[in-house]
C-alpha atoms as a PDB file:
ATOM      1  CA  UNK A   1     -16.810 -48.353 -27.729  1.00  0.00           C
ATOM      2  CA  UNK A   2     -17.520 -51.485 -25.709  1.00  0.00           C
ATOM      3  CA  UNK A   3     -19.016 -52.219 -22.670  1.00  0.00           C
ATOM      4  CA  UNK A   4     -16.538 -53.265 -19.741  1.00  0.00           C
ATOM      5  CA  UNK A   5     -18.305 -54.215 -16.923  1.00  0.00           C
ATOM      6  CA  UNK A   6     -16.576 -54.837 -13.427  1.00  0.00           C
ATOM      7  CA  UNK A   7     -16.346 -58.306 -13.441  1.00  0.00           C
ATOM      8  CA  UNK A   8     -14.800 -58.256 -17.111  1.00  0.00           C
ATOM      9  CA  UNK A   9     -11.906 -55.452 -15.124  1.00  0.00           C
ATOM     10  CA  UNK A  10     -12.069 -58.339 -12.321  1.00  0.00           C
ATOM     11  CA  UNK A  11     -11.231 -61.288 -14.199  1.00  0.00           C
ATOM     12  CA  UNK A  12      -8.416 -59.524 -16.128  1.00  0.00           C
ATOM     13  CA  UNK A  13      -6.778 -58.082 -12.860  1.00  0.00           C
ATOM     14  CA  UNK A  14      -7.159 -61.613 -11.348  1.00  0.00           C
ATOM     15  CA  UNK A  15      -5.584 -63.595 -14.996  1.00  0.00           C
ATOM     16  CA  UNK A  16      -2.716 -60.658 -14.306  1.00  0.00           C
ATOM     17  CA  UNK A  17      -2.000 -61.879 -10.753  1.00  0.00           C
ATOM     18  CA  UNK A  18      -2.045 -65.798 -11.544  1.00  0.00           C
ATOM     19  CA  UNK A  19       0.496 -64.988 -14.135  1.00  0.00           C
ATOM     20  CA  UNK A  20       2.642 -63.093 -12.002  1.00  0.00           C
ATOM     21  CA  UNK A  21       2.203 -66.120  -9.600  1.00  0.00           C
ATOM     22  CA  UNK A  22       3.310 -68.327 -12.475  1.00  0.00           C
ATOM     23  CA  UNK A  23       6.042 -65.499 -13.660  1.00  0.00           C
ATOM     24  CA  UNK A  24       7.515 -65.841  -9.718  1.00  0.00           C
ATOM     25  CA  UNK A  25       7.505 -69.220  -9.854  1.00  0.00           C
ATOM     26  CA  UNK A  26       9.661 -69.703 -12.683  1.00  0.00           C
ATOM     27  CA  UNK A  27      12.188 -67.240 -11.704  1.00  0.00           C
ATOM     28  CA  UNK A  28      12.487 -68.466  -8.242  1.00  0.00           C
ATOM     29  CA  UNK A  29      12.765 -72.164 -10.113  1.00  0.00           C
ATOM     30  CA  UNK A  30      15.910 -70.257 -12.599  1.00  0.00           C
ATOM     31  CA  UNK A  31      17.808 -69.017  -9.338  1.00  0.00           C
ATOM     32  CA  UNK A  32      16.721 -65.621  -8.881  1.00  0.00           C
ATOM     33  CA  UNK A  33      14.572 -65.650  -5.138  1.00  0.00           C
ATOM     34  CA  UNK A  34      15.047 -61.420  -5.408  1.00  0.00           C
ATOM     35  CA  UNK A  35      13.337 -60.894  -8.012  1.00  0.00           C
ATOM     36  CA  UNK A  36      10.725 -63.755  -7.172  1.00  0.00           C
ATOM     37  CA  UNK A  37      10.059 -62.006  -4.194  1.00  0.00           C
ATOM     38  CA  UNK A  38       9.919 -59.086  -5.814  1.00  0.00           C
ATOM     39  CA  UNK A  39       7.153 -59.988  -7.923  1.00  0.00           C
ATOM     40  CA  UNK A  40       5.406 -62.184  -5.077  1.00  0.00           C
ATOM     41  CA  UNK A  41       5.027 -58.990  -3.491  1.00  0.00           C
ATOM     42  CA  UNK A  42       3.595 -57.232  -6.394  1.00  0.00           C
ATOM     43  CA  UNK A  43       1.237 -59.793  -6.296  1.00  0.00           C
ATOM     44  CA  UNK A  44       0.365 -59.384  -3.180  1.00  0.00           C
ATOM     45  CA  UNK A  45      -0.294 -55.497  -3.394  1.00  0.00           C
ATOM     46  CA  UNK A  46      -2.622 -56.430  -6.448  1.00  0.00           C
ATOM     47  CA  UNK A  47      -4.850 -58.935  -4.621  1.00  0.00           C
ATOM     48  CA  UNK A  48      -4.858 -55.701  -1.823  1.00  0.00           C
ATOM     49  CA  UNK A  49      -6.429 -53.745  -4.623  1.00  0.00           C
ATOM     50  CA  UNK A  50      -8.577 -55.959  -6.382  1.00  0.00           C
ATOM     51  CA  UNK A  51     -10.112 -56.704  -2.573  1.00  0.00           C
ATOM     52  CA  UNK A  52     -10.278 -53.200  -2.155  1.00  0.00           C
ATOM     53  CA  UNK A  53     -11.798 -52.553  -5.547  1.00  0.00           C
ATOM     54  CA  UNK A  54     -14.026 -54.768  -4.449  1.00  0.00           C
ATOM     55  CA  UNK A  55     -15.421 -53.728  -1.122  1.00  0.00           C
ATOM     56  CA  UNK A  56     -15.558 -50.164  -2.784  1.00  0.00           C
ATOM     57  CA  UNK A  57     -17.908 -51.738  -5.780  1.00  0.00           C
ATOM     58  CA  UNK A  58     -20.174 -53.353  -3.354  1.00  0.00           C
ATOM     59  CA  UNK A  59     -21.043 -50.550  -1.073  1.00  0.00           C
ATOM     60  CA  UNK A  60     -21.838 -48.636  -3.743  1.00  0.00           C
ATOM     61  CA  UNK A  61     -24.662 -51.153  -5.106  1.00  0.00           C
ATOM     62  CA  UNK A  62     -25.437 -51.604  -1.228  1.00  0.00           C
ATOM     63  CA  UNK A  63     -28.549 -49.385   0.341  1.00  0.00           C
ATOM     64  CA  UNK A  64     -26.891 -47.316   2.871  1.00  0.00           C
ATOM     65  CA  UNK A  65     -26.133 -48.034   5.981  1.00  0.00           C
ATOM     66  CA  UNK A  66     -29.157 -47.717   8.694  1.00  0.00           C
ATOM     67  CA  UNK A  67     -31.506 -46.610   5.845  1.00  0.00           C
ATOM     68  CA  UNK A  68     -34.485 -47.985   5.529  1.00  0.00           C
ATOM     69  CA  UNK A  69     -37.543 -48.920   2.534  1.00  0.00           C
END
């Protein structure tokens, strides 16, 4: 079994999105806006999560709120 590690999940979710930037591009360049905009919004909702995923990763390795050493 390996060892994934958050940033290795990270850098894979982000490589995903760039290609479906890339992917959007290219259909919007062979006449089809719909479905670029289609997939620009897919992008979107991944960058959503990834920020999410994120914020959720960090407060967990953050001392709690108001607490104190």
């Amino acid at each position: 079994m390996s060892n994934l590690t958050y940033r290795d999940v990270a850098y894979s979710l982000t490589d995903a999105r760039l290609q479906i930037i890339q992917l959007a591009k290219q259909v919007d360049e062979d006449g089809d806006s719909a479905a670029a905009d289609v997939l620009r919004d897919e992008q979107r909702r991944l960058a959503s999560f990834i920020h999410q995923m994120e914020g959720r990763i960090l407060a967990a390795l953050s001392p709690q709120v108001g607490e104190r050493r």
